[in-house]
N, C-alpha and C. Protein backbone atom coordinates (compact mmCIF):
# COMPACT_ATOMS: atom_id res chain seq x y z
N UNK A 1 1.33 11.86 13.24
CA UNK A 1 1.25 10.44 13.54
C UNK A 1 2.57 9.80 13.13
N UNK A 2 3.25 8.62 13.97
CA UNK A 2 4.21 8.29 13.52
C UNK A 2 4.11 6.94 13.65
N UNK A 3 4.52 5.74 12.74
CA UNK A 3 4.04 4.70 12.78
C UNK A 3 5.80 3.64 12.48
N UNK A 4 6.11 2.78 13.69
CA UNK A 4 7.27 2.32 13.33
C UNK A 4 6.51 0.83 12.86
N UNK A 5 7.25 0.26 11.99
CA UNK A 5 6.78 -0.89 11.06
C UNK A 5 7.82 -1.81 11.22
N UNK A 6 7.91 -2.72 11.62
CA UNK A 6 9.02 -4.05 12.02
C UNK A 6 8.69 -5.30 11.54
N UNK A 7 9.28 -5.86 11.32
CA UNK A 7 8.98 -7.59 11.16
C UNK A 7 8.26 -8.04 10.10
N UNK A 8 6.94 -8.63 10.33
CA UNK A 8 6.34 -8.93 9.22
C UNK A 8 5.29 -7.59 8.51
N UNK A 9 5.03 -6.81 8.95
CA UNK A 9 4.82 -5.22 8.87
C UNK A 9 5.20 -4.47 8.08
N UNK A 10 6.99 -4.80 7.94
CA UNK A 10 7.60 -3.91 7.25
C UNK A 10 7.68 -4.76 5.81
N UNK A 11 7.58 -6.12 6.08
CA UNK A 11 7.85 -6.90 4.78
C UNK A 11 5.77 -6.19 3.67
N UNK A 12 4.88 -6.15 4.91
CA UNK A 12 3.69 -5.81 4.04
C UNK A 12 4.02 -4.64 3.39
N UNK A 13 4.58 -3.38 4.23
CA UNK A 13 4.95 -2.47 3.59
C UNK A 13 5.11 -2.49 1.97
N UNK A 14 6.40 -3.61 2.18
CA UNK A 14 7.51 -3.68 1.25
C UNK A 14 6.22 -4.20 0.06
N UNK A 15 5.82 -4.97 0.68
CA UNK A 15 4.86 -5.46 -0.71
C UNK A 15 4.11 -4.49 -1.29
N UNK A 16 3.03 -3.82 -0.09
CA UNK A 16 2.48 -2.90 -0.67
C UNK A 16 2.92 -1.34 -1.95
N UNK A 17 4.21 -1.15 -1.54
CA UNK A 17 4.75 -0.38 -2.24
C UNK A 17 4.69 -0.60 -3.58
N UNK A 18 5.43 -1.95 -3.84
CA UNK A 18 6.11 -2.81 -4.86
C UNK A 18 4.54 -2.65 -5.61
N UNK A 19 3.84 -3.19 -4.73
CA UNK A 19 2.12 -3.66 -5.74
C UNK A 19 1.64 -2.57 -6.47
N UNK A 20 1.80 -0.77 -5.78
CA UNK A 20 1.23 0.17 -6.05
C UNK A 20 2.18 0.79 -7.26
N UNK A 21 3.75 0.50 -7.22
CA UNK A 21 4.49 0.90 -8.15
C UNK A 21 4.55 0.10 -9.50
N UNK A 22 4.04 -1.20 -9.44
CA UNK A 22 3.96 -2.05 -10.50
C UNK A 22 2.59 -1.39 -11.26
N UNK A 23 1.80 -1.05 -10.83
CA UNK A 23 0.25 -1.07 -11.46
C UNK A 23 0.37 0.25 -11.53
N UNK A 24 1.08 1.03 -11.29
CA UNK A 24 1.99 2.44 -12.31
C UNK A 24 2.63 2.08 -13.66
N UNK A 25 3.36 1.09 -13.17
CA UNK A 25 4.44 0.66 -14.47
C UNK A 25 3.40 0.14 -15.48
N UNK A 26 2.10 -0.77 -15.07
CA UNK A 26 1.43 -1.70 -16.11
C UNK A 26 0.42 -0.94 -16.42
N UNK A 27 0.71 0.47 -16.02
CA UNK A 27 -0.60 1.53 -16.32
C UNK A 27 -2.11 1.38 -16.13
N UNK A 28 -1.69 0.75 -15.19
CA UNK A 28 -3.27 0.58 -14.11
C UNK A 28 -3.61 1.48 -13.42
N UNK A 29 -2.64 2.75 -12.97
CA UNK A 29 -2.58 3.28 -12.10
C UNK A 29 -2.04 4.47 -13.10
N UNK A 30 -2.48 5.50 -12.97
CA UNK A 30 -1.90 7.08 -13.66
C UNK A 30 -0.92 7.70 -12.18
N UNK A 31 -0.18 8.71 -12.66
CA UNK A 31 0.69 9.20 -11.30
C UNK A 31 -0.15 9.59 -10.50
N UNK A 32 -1.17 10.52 -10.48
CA UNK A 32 -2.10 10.75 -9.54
C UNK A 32 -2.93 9.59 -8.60
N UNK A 33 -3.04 8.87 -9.66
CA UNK A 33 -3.73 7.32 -8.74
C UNK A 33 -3.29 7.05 -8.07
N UNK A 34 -1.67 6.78 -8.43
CA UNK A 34 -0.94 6.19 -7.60
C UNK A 34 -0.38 6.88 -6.24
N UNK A 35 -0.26 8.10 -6.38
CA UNK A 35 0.21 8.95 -5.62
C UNK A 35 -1.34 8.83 -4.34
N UNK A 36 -2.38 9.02 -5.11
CA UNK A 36 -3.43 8.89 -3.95
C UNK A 36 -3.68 7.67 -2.97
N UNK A 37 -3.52 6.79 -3.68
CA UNK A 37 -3.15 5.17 -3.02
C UNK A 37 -2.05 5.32 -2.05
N UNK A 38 -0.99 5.78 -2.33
CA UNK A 38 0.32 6.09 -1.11
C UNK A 38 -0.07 6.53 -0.23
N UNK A 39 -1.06 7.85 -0.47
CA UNK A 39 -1.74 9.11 0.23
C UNK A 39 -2.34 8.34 1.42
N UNK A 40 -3.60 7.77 0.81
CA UNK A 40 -4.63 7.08 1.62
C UNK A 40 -4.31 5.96 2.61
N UNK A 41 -2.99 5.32 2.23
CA UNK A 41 -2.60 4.78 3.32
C UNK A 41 -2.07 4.99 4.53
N UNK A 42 -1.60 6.06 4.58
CA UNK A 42 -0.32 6.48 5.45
C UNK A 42 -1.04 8.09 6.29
N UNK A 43 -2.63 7.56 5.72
CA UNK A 43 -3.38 8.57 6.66
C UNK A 43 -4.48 8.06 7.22
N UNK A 44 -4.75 6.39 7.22
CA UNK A 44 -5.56 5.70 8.13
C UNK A 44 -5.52 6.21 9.57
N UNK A 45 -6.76 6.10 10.44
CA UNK A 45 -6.52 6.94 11.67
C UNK A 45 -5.49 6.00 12.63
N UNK A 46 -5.53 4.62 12.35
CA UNK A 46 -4.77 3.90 12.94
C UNK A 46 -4.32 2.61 12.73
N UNK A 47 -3.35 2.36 13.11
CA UNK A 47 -1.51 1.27 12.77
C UNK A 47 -2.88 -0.40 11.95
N UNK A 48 -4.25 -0.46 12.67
CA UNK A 48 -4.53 -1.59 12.19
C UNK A 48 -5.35 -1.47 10.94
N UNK A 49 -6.23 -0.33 10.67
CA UNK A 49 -6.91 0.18 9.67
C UNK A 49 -5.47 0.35 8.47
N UNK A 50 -4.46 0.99 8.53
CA UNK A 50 -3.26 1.10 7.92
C UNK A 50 -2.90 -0.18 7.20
N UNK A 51 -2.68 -1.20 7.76
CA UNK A 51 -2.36 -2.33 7.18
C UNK A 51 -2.98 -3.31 6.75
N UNK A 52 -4.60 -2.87 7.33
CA UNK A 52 -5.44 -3.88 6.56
C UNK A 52 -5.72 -3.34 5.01
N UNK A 53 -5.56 -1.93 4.89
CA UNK A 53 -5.97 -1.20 3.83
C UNK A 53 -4.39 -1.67 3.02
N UNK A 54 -3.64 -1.77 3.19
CA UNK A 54 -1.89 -2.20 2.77
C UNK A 54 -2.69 -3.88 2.50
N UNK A 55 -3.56 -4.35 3.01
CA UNK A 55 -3.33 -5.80 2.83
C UNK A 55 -4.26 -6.34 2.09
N UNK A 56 -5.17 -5.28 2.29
CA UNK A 56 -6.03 -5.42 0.61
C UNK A 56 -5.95 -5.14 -0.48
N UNK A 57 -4.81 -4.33 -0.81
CA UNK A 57 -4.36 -3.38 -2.11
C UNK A 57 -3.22 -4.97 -2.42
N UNK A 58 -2.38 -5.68 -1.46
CA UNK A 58 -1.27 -6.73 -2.05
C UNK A 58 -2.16 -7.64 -2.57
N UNK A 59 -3.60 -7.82 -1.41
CA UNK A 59 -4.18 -9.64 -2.19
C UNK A 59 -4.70 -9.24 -3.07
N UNK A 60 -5.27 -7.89 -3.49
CA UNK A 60 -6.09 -7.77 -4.86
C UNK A 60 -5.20 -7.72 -6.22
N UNK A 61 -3.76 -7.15 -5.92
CA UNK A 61 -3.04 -7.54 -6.84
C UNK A 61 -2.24 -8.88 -7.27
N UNK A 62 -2.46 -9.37 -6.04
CA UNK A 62 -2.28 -10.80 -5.99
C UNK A 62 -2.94 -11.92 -6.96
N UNK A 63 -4.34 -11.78 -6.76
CA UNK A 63 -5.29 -11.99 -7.59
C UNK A 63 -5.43 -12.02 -9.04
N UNK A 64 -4.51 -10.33 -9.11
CA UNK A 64 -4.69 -10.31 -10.76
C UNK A 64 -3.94 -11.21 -11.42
């Protein structure tokens, strides 16, 4: 599967990353957690399931 990410897409990306690497850093997240969270995204069957799952992981850290 190959998924190109542009525009406001790539900025969720960007967040999502940032959100999953912070809650590593604040030890919310162990390496394995985190590594599975990367995992699970980037193997949604498809581009809209992908980013809604990316867009629930930013507002829930949003939240905190």
């Amino acid at each position: 599967m190959h998924q190109n990410l542009t525009g406001p897409d790539r900025v969720l990306l960007d967040r999502y990353i940032e959100s999953v690497l912070l809650r590593f850093s604040d030890g919310k997240y162990n390496l394995m957690e985190a590594t599975q969270e990367l995992g699970q995204a980037f193997t949604q069957a498809s581009r809209e399931e992908m980013l809604t799952h990316m867009l629930g992981v930013v507002e829930a850290g949003d939240d905190a």
